[in-house]
Protein backbone atom coordinates (compact mmCIF):
# COMPACT_ATOMS: atom_id res chain seq x y z
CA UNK A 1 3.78 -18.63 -1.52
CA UNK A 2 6.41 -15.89 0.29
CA UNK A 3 8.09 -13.86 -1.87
CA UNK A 4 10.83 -10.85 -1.00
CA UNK A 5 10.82 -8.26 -3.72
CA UNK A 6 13.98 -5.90 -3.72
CA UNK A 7 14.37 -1.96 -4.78
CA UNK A 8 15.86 -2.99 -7.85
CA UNK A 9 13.12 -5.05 -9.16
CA UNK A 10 10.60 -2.32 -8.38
CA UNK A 11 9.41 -0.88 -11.66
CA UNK A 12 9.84 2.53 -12.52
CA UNK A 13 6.79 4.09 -14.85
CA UNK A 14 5.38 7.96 -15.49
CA UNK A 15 2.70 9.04 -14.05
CA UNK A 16 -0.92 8.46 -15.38
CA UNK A 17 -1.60 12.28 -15.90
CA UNK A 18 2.29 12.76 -17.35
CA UNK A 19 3.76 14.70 -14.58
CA UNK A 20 5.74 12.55 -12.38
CA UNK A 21 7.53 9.28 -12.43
CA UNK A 22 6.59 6.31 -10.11
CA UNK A 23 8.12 3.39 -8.77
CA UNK A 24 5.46 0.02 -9.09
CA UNK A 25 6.44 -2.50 -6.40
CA UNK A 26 3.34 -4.59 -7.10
CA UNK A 27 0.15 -4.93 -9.25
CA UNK A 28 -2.85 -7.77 -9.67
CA UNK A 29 -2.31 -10.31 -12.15
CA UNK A 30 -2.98 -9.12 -15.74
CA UNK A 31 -3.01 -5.56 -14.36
CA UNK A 32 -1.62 -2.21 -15.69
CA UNK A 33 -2.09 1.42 -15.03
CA UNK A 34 -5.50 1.34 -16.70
CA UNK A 35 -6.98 -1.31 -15.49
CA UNK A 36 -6.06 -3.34 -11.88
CA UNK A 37 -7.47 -5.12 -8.57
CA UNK A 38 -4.89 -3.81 -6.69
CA UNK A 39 -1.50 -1.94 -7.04
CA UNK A 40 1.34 -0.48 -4.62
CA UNK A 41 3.73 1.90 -5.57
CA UNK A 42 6.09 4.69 -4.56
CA UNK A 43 6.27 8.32 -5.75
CA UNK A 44 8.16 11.45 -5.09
CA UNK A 45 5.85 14.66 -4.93
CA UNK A 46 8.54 18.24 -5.49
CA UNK A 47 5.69 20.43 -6.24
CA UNK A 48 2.33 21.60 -5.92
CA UNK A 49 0.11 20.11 -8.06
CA UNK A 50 -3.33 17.63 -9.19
CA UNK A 51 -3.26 13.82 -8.98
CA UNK A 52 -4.19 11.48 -11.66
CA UNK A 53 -7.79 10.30 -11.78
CA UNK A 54 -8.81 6.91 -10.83
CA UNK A 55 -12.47 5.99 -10.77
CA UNK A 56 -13.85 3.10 -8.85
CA UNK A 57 -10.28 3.32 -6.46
CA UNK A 58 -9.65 3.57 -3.44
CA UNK A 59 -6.36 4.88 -2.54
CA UNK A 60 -4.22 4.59 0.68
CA UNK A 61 -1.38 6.95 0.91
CA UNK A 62 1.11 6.99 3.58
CA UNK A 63 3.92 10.09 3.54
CA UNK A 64 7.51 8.14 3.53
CA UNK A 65 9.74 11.00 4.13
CA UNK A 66 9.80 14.73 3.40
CA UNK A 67 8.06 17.57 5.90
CA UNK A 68 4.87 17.21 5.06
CA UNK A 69 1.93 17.61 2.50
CA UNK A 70 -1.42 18.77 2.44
CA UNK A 71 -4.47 17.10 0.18
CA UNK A 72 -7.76 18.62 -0.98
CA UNK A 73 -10.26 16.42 -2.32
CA UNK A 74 -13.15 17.83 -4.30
CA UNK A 75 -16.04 14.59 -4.62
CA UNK A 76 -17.39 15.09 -8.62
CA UNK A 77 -21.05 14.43 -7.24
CA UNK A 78 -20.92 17.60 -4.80
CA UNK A 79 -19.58 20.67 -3.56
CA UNK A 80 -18.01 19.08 -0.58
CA UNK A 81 -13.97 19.15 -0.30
CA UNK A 82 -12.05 17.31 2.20
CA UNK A 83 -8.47 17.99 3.46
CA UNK A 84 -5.39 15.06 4.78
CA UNK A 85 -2.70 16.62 6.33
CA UNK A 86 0.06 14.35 6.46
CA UNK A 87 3.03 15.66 8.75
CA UNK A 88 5.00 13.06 9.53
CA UNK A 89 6.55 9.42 8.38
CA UNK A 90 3.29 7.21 7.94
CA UNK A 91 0.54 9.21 8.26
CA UNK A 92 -2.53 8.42 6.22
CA UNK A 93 -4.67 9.30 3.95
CA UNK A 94 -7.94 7.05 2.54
CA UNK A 95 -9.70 8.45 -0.47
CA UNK A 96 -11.52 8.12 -3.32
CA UNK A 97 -9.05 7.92 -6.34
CA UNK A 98 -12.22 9.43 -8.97
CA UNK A 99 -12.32 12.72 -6.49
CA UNK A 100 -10.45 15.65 -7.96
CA UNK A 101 -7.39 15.85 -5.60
CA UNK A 102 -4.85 18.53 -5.09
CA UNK A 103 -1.39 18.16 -3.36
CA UNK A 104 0.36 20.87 -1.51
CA UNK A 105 3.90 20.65 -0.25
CA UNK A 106 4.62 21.68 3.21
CA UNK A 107 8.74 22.22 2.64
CA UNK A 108 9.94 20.76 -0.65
CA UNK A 109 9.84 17.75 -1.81
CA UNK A 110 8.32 14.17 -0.13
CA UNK A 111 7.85 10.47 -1.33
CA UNK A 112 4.71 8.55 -0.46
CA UNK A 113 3.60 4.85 -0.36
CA UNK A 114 0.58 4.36 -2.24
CA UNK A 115 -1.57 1.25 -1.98
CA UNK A 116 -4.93 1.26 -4.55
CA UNK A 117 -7.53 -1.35 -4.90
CA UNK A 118 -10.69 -1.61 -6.73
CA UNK A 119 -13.80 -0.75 -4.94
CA UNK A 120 -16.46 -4.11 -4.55
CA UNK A 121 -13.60 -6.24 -5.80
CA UNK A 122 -10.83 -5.73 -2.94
CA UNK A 123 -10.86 -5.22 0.59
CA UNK A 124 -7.86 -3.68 2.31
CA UNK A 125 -6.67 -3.41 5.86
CA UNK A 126 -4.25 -1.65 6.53
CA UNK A 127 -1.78 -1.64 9.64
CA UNK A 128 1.25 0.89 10.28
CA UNK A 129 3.67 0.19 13.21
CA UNK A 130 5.32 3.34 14.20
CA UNK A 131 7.46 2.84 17.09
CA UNK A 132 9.33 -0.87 17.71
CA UNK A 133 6.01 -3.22 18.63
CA UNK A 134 4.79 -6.22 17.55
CA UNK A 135 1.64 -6.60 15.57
CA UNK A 136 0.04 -10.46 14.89
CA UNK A 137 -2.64 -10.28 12.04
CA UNK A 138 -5.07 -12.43 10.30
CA UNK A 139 -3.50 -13.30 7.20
CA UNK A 140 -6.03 -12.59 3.79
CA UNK A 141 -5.86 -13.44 0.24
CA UNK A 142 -2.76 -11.41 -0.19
CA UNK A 143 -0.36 -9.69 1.99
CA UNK A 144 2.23 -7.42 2.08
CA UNK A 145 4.65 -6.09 5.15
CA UNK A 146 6.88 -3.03 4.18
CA UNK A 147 9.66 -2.10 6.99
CA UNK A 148 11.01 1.68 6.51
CA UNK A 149 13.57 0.49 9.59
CA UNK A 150 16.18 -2.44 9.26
CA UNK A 151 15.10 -4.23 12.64
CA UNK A 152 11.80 -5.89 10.75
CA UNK A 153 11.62 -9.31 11.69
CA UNK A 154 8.45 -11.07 9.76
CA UNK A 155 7.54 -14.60 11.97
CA UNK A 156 4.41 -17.16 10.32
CA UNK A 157 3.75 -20.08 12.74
CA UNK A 158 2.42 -22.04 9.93
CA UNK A 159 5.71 -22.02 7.94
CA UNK A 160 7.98 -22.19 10.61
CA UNK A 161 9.08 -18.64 9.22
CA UNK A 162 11.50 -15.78 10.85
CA UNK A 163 12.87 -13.61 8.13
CA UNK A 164 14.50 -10.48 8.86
CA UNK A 165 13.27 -8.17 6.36
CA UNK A 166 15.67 -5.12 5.35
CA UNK A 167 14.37 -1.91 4.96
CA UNK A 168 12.50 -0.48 2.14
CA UNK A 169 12.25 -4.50 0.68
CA UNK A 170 7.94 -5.77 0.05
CA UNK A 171 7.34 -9.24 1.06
CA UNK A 172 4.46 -10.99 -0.43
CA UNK A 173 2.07 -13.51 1.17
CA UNK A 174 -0.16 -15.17 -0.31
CA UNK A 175 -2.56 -18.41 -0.13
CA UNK A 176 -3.35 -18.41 3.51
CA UNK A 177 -5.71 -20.79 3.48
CA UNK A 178 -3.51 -23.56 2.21
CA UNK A 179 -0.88 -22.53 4.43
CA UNK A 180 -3.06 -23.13 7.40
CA UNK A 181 -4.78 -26.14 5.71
CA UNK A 182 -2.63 -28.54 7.54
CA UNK A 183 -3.36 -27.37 10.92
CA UNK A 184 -6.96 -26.52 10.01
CA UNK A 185 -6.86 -23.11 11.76
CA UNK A 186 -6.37 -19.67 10.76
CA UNK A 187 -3.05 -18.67 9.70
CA UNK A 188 -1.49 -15.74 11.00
CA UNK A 189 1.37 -13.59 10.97
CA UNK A 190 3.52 -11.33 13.52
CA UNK A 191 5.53 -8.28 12.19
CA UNK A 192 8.25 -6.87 14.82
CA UNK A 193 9.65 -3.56 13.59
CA UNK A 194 9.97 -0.26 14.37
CA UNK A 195 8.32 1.70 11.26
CA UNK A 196 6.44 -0.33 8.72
CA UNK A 197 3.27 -0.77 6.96
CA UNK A 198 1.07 -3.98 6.66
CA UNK A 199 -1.52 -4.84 4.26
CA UNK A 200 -4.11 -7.28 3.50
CA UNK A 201 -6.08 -7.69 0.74
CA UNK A 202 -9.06 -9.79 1.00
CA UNK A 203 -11.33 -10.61 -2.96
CA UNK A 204 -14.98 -9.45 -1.91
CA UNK A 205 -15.61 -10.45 -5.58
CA UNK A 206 -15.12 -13.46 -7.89
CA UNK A 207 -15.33 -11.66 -11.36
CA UNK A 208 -11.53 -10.44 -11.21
CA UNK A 209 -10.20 -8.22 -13.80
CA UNK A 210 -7.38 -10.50 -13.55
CA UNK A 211 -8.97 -13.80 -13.92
């Protein structure tokens, strides 16, 4: 099933420690703030300050827009800290959503893209394209391409798809294998865009919070 999920359907929720206001584009079946396989959301960071806590996650961030922001990550097992600088559109950040992490603002305010899954239950690669390329991928479980640019062209062989997908729009892949059950070989995908991000989320485990 392809799906093309618009701004306006994104949901728009507070933050799990209170202090902020986030945008949900997406979230496992079943799933809310408490308790998920996977989520991906927006949020816009104007000052200084801790994230929420969440255990057993692991969190991809990506800076959208903005000049910048620094993270500090203290593990809850140690004394070690780690530190993400994140200057420009798309950089990255992987870490462990349970660590005790602290966000400082280069020059006011940024938004981020945040992509979260539950450790031993989801896998996630993750892809950024950052100048206009083209990227073909292995399509998994689910999958997501996010264009920040308005020349994102999405093409599936299997489907006999070419979408042009506007900026700042998530569209949603999912069921490979049945999609590629017809030609009995693995279905994949090509993204063509300047700036976007591209995600696939395999299930490592069978006992879903979802299911």
């Amino acid at each position: 099933m392809i799906s093309i999920i618009a701004p306006h359907e994104f949901k728009h929720l507070a933050w799990k420690n209170g202090k902020g206001v986030t945008s949900e584009l997406a979230i496992s079946d079943g799933g809310d703030l408490n308790n998920f396989d996977w989520r991906l959301s927006i949020a816009g960071v104007s000052e200084d300050g801790g994230f929420s806590s969440f255990p057993a996650i692991q969190r991809y961030l990506f800076l959208l827009t903005g000049q910048g922001m620094k993270l500090e990550h203290a593990a809850l097992d140690s004394n070690e800290v780690s530190v993400n600088y994140l200057n420009k559109p798309l950089d990255l950040a992987v870490f462990d959503g349970g660590a005790q992490t602290y966000a400082s603002l280069a020059n006011g305010p940024i938004r981020d893209f945040n992509l979260m899954v539950k450790s031993g239950v989801i896998e996630a690669n993750v892809e950024c394209l950052t100048e206009m390329s083209v990227k073909e991928l292995q399509l998994a479980d689910i999958n997501f391409v996010y264009p920040l640019s308005d020349d994102c062209r999405v093409m599936l062989e299997s489907q006999a798809l070419d979408v042009e997908l506007q900026a700042e729009h998530l569209m949603r892949i999912d069921s490979p294998q049945a999609m590629a059950s017809e030609t009995k070989r693995v279905a994949r995908v090509k993204v063509q865009a300047t700036q976007a991000i591209v995600i696939a989320l395999k299930k490592v485990c069978t006992n879903l919070a979802s299911e």
